[in-house]
N, C-alpha and C. Protein backbone atom coordinates (compact mmCIF):
# COMPACT_ATOMS: atom_id res chain seq x y z
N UNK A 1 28.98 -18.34 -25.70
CA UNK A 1 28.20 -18.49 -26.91
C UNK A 1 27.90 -17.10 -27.48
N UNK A 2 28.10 -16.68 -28.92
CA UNK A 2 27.87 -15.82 -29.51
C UNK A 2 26.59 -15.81 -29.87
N UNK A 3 25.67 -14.10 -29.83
CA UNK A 3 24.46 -13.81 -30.12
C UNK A 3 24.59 -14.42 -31.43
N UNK A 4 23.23 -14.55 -31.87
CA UNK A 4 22.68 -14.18 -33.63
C UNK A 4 21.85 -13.55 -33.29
N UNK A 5 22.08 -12.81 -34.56
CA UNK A 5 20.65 -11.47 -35.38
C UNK A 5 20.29 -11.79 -36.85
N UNK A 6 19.37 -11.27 -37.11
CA UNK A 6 18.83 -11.06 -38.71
C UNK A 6 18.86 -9.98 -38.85
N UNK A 7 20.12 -10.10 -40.24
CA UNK A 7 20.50 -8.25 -40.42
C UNK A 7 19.24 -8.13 -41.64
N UNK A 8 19.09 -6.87 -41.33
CA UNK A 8 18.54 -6.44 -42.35
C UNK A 8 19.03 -6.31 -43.69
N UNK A 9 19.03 -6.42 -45.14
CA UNK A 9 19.40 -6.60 -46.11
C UNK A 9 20.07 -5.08 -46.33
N UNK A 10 19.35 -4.22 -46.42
CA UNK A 10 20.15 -3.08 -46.30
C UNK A 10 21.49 -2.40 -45.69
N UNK A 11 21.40 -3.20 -45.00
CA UNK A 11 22.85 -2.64 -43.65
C UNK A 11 23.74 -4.22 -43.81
N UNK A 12 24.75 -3.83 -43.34
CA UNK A 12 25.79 -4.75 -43.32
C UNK A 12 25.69 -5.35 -42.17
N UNK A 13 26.58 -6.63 -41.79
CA UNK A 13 26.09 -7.23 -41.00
C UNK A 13 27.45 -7.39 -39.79
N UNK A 14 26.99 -7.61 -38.34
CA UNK A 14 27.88 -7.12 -37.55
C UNK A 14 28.92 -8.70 -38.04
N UNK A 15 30.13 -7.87 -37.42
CA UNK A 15 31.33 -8.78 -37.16
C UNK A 15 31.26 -9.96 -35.61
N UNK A 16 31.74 -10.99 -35.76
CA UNK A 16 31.82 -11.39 -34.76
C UNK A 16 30.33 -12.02 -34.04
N UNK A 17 28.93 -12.39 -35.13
CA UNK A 17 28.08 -12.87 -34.38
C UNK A 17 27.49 -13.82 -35.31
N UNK A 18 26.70 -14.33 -35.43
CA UNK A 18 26.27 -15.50 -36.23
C UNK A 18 24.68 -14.47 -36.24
N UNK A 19 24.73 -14.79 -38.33
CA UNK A 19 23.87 -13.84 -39.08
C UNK A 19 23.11 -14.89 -39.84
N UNK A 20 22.13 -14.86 -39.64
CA UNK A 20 20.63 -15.19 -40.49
C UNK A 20 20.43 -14.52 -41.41
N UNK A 21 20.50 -14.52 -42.94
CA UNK A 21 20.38 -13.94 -43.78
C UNK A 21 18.99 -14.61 -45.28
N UNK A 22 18.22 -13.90 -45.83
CA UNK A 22 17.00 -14.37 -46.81
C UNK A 22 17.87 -14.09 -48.26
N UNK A 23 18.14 -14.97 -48.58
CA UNK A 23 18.20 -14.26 -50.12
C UNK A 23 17.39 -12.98 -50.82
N UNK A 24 16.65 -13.86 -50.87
CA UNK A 24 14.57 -12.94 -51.29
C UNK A 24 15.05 -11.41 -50.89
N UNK A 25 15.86 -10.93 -49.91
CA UNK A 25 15.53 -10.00 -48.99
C UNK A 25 17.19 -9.08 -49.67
N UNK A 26 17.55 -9.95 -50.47
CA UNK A 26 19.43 -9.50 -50.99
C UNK A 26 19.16 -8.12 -51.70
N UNK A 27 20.29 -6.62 -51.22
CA UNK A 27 20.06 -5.54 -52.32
C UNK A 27 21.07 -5.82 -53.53
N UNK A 28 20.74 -5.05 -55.05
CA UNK A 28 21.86 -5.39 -55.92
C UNK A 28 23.14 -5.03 -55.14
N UNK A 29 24.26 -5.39 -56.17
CA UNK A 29 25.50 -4.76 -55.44
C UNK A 29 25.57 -3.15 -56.00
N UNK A 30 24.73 -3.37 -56.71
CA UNK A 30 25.02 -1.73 -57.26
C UNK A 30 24.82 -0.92 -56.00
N UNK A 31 23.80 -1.09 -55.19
CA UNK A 31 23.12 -0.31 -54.21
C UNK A 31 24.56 -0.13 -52.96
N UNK A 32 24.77 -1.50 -52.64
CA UNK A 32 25.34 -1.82 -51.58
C UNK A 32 26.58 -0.94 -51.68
N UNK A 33 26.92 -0.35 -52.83
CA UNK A 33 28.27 0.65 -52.82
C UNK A 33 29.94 -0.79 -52.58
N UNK A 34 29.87 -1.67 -52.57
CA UNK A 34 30.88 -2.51 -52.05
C UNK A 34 31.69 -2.55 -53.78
N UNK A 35 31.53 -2.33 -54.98
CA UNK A 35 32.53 -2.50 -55.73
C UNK A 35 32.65 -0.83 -56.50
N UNK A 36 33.64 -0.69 -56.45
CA UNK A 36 34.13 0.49 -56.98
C UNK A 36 33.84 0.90 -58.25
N UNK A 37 33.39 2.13 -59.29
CA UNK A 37 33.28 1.99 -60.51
C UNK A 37 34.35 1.61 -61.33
N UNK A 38 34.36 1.15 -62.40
CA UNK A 38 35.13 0.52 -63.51
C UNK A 38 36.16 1.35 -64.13
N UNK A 39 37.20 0.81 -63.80
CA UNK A 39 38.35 1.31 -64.54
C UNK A 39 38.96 0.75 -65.85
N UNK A 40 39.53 1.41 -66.82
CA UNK A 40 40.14 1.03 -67.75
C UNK A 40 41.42 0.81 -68.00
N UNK A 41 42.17 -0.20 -68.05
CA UNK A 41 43.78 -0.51 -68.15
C UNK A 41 44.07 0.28 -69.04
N UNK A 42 43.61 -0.23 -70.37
CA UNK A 42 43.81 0.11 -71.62
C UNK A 42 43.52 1.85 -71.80
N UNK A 43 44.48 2.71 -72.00
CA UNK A 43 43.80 3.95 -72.18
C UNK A 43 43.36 3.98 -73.47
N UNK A 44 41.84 4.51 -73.68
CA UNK A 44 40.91 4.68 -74.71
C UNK A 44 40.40 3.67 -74.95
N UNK A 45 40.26 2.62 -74.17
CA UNK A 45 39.45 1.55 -74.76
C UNK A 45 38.36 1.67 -74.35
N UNK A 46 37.70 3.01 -73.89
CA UNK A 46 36.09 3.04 -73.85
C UNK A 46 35.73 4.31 -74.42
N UNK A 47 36.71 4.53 -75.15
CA UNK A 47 36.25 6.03 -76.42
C UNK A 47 35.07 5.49 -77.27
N UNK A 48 34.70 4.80 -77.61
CA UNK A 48 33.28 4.21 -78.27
C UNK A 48 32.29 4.62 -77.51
N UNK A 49 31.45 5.36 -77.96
CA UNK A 49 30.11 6.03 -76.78
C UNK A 49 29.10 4.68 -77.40
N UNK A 50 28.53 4.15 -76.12
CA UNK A 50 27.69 2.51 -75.83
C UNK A 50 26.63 3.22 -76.57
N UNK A 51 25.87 2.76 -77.80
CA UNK A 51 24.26 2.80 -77.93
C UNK A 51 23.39 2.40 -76.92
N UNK A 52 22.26 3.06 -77.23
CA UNK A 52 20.79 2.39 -76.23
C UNK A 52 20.48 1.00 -76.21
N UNK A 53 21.03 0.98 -77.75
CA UNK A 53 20.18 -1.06 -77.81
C UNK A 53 21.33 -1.60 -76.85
N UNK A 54 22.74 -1.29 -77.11
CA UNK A 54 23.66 -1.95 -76.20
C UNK A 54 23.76 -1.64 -74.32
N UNK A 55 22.88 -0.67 -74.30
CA UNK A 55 22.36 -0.82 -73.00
C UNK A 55 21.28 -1.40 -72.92
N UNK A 56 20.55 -1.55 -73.29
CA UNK A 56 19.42 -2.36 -73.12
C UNK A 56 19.38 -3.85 -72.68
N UNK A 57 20.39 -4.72 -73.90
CA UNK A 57 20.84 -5.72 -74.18
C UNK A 57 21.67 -5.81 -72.60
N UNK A 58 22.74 -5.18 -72.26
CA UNK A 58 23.68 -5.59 -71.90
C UNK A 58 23.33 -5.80 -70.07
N UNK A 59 22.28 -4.21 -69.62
CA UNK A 59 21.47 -4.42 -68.72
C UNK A 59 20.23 -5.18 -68.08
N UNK A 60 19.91 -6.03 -69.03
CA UNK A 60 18.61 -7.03 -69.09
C UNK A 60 19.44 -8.92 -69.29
N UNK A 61 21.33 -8.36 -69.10
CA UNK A 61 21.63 -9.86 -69.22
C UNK A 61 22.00 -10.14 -67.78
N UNK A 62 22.27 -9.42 -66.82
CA UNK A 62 22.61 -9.77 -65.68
C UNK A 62 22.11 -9.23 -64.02
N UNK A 63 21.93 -9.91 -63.46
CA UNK A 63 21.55 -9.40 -61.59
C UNK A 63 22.79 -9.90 -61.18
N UNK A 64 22.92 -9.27 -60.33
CA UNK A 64 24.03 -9.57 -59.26
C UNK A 64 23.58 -9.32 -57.64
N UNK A 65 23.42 -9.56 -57.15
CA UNK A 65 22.42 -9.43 -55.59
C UNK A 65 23.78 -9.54 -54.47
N UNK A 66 23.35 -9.01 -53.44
CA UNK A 66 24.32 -9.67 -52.37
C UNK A 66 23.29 -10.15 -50.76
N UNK A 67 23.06 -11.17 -50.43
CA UNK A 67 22.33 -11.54 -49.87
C UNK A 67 23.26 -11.83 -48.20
N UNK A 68 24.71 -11.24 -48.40
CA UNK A 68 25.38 -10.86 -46.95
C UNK A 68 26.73 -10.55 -47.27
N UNK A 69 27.29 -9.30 -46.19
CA UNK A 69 28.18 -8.64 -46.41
C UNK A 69 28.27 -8.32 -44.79
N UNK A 70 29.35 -8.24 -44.31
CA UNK A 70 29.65 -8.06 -43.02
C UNK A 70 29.97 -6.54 -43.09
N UNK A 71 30.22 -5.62 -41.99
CA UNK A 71 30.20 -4.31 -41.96
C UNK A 71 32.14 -4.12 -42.10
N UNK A 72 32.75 -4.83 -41.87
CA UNK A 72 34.40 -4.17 -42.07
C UNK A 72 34.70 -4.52 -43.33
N UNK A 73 35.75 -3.93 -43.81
CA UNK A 73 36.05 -3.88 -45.20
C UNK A 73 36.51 -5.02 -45.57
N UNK A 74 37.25 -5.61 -44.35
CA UNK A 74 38.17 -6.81 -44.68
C UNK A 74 36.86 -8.18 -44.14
N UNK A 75 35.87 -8.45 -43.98
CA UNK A 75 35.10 -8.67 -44.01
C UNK A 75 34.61 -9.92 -44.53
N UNK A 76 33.55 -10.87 -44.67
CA UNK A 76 33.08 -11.62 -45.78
C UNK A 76 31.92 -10.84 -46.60
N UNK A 77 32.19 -11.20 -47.77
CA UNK A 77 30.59 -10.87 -48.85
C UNK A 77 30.41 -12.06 -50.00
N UNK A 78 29.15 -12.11 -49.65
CA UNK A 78 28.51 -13.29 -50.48
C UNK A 78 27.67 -12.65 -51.72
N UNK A 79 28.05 -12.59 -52.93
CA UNK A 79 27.34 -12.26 -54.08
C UNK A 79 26.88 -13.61 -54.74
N UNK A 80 25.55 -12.97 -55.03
CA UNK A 80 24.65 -14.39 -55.61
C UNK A 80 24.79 -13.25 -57.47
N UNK A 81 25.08 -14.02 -58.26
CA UNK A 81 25.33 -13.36 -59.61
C UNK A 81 24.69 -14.64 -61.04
N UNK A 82 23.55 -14.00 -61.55
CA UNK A 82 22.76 -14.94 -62.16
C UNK A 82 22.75 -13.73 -63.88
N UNK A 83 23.17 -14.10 -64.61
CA UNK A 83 23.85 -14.34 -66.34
C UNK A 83 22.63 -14.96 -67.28
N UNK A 84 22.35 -13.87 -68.29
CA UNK A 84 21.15 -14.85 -69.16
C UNK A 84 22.04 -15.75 -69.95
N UNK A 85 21.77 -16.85 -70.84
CA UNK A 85 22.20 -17.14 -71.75
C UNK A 85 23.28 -16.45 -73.00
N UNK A 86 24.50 -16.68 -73.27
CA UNK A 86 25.60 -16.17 -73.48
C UNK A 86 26.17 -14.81 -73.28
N UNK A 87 25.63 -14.42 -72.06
CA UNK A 87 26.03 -12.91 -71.06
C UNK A 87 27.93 -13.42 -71.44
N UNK A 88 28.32 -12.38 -72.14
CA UNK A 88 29.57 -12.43 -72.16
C UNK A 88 30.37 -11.32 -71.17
N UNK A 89 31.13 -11.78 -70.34
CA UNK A 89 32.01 -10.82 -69.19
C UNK A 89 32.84 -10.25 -70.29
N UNK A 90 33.55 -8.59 -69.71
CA UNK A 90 34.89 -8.21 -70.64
C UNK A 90 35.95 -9.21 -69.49
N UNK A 91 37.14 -9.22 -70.03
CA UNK A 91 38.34 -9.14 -69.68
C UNK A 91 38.78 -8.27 -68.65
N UNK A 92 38.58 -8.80 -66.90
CA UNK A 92 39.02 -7.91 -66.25
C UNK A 92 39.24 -8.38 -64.92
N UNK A 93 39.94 -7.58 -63.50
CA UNK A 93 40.00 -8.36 -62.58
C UNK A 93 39.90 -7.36 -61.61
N UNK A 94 40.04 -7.81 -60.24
CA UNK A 94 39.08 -7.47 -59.21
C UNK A 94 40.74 -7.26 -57.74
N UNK A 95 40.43 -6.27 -56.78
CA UNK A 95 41.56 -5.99 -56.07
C UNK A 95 41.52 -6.98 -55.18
N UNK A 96 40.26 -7.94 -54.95
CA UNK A 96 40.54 -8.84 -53.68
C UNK A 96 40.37 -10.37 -54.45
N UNK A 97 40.98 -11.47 -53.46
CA UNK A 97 40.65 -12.97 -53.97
C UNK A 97 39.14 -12.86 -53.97
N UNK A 98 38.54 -14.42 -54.78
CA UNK A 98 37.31 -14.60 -55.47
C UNK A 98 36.78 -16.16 -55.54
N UNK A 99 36.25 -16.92 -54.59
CA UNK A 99 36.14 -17.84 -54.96
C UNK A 99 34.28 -18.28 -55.59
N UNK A 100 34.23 -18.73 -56.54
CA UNK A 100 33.15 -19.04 -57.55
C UNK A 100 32.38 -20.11 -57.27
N UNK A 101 31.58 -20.56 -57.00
CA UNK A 101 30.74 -21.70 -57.52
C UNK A 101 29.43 -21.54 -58.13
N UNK A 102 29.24 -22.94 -58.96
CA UNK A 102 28.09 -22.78 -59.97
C UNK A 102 27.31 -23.49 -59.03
N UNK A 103 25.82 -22.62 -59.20
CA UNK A 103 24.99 -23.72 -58.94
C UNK A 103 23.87 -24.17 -59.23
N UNK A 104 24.14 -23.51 -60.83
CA UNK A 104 22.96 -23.50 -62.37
C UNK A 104 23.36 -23.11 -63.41
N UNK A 105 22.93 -23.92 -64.37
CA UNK A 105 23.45 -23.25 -65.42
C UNK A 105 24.96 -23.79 -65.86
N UNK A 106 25.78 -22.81 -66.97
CA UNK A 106 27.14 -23.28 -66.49
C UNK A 106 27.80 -22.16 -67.47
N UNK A 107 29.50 -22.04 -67.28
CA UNK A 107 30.36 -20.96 -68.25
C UNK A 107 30.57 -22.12 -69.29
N UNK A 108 31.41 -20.95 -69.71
CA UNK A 108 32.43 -21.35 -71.01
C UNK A 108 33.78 -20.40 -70.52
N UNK A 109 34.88 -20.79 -70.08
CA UNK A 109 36.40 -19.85 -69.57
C UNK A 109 37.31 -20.61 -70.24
N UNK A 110 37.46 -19.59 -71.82
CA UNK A 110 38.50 -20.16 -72.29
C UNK A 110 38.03 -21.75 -73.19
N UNK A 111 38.77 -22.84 -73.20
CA UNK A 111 38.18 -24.07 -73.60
C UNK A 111 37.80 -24.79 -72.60
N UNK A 112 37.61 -24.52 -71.41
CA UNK A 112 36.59 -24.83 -70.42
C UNK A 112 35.32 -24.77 -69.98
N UNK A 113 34.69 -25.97 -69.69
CA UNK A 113 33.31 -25.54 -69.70
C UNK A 113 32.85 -26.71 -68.17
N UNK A 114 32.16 -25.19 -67.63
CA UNK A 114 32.20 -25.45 -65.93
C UNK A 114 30.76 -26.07 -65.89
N UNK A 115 29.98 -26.60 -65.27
CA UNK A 115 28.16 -26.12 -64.61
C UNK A 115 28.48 -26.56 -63.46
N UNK A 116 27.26 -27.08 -62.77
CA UNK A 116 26.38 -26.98 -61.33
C UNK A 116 27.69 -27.74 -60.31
N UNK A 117 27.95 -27.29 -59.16
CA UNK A 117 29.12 -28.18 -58.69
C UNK A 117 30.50 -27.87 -58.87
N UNK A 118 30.59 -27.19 -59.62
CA UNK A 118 31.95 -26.64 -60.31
C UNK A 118 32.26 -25.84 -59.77
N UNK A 119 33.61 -24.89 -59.98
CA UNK A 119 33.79 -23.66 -59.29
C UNK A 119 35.35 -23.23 -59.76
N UNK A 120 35.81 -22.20 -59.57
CA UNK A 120 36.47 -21.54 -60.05
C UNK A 120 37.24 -20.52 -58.53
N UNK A 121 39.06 -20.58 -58.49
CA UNK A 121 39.41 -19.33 -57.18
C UNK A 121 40.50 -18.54 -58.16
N UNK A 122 40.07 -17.17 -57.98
CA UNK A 122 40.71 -16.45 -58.43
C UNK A 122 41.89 -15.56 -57.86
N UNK A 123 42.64 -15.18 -57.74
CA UNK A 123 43.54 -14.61 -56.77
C UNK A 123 43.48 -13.40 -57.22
N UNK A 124 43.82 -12.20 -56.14
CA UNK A 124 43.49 -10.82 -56.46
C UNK A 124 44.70 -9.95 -57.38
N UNK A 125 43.47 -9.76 -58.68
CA UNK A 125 44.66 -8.72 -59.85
C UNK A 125 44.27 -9.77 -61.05
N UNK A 126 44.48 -11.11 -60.91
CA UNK A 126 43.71 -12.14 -61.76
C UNK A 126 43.41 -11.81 -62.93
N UNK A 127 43.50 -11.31 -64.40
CA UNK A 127 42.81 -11.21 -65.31
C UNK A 127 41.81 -12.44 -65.78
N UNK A 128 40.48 -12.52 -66.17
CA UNK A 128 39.57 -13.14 -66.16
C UNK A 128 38.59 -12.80 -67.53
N UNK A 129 38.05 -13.60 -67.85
CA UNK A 129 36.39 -13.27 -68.48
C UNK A 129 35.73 -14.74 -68.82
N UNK A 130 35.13 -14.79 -68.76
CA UNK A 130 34.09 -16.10 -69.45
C UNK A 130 32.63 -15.37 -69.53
N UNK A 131 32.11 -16.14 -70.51
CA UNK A 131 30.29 -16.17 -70.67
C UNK A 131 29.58 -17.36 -70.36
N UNK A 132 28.25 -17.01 -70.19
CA UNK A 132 27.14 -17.96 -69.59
C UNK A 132 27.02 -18.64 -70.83
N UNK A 133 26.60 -20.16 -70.32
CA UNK A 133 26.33 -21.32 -71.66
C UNK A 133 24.97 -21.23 -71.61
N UNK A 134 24.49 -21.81 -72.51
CA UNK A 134 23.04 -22.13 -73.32
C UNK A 134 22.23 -21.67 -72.57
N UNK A 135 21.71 -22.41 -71.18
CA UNK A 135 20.93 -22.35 -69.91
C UNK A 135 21.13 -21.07 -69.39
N UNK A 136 22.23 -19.84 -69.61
CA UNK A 136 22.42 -19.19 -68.35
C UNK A 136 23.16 -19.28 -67.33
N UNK A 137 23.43 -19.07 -66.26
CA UNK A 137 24.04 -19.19 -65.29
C UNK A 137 23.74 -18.66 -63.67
N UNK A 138 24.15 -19.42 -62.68
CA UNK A 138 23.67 -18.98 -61.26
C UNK A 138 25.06 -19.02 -60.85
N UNK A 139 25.59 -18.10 -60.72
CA UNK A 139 26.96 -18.25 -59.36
C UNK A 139 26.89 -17.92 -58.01
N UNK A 140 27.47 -18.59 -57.09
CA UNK A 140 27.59 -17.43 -55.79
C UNK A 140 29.26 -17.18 -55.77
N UNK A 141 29.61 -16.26 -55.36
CA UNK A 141 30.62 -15.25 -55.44
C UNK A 141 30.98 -15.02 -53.95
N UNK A 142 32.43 -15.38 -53.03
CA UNK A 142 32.45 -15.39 -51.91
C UNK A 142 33.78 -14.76 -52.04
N UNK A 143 34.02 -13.67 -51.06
CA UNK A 143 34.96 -12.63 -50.87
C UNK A 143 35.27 -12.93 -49.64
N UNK A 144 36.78 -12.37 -49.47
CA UNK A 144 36.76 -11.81 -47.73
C UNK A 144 37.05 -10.64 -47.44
N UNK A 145 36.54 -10.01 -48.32
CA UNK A 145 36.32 -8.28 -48.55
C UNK A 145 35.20 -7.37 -48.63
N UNK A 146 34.87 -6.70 -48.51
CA UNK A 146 33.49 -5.89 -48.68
C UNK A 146 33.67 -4.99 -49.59
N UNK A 147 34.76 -4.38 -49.70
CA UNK A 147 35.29 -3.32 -50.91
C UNK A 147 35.96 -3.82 -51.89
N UNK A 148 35.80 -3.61 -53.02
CA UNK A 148 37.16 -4.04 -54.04
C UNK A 148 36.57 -3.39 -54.95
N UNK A 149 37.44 -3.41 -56.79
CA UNK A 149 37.64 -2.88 -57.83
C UNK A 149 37.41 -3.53 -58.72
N UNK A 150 36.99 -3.03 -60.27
CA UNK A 150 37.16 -3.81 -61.56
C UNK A 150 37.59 -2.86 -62.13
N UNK A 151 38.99 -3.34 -62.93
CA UNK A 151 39.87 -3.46 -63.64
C UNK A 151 39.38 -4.11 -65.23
N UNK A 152 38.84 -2.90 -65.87
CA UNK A 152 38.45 -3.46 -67.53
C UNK A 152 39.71 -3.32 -67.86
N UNK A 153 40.31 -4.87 -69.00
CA UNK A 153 41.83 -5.35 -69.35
C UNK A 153 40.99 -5.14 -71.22
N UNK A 154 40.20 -5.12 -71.51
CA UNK A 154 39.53 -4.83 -72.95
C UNK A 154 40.37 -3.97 -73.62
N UNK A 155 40.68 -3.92 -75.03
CA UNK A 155 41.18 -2.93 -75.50
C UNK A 155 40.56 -1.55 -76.27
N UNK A 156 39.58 -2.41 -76.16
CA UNK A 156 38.05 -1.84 -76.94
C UNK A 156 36.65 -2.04 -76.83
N UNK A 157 36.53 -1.25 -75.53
CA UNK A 157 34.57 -1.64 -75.23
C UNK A 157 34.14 -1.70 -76.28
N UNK A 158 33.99 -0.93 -77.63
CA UNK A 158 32.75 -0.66 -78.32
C UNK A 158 33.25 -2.34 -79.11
N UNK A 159 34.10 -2.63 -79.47
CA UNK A 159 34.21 -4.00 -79.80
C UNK A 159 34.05 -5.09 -79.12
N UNK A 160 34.40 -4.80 -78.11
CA UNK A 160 33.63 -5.97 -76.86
C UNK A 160 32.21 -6.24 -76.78
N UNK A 161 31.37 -4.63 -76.42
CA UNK A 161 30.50 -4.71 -76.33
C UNK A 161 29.49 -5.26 -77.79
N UNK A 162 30.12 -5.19 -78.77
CA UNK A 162 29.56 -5.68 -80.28
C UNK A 162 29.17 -6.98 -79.82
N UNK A 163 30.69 -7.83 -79.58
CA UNK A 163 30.42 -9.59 -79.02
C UNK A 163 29.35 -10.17 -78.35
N UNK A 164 29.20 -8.70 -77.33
CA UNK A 164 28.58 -9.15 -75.89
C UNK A 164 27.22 -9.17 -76.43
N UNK A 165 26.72 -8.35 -77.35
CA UNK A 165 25.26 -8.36 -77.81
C UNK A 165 25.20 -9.24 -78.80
N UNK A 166 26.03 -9.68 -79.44
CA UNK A 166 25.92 -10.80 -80.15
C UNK A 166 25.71 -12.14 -79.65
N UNK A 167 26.51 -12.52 -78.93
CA UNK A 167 26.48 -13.49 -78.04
C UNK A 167 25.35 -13.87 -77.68
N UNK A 168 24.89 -12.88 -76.88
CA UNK A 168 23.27 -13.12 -76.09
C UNK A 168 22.42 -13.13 -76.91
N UNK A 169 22.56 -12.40 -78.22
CA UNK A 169 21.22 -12.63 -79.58
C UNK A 169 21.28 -13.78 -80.07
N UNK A 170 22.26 -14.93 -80.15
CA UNK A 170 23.05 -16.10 -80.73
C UNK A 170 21.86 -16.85 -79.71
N UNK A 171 22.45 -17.17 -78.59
CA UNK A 171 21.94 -17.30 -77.41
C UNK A 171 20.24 -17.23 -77.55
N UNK A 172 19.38 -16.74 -77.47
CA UNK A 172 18.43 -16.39 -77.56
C UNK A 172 17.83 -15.28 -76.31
N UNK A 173 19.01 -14.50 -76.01
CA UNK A 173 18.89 -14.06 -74.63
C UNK A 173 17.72 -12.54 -75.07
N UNK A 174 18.21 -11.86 -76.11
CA UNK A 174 17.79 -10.33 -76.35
C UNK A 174 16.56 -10.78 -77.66
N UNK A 175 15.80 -9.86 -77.76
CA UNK A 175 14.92 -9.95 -79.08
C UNK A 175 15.42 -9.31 -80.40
């Protein structure tokens, strides 16, 4: 019989034992260092320098938490990722597989429209984007990786990012 522990939220969690994990207790992923900064396919499609309001807006539409991540690279990680009302994603994809489920809220991918129960597997390189519907959105996000990449496929942040604040003002997400 294999030990269990309760990892601490901060540290990764050992391989090979059965882990007790709190949500409540999840760091962002920003912290956790597990996704790489953002790259651009498109060369110059982030020559548009972002305004304040579009940081404002764009940082007040999403958390992303990770409430467990095992310590090897090749690993599992569980991202809990919660979207205000029409949080629009760019166009982009990620170096490892991705499997999705909703479990609030719901997208819009394409002429598809997912909520609670639903779910979405992405395979790694995948180009992707959807936005959160009316309600918002709750995903959890399950890897068998601890490291990976985003790949912005946009041709034009500062035009993307126009949508993306639009969207969420449509929405009633921003003031």
């Amino acid at each position: 019989m294999t030990a269990s522990s309760e990892s601490p939220r901060s540290e990764a969690s050992p391989i090979g034992k059965m882990v007790l994990f709190k949500g409540a207790d999840a760091p962002s992923l920003e912290t956790t260092g597990m996704m790489e900064d953002m790259t651009y396919v498109v060369e110059g499609a982030d020559d548009t320098p972002i305004t304040e309001d579009e940081i404002e807006a764009l940082q007040g539409g999403g958390q992303l938490t990770v409430p467990f991540r095992q310590s090897a690279t090749e690993g599992f990680s569980l991202v809990e990722i919660k979207f205000a009302p029409g949080y629009l994603l760019p166009k982009h994809s990620h170096s490892s597989d991705c499997l999705y489920y909703i479990v609030k809220g719901g997208i819009v991918m394409g002429k598809r429209e997912l909520g609670p129960g639903d779910g979405f597997f992405l395979p790694a390189e995948q180009v992707y984007a959807y936005h959160a519907g009316s309600e918002g959105v709750t995903l959890l996000e399950f890897r068998n990786r601890t490291g990976f990449d985003m790949k912005v496929h946009e041709k034009d942040m500062g035009d993307y990012r126009r949508k993306a604040v639009s969207s969420m003002e449509q929405s009633g997400s921003t003031q």
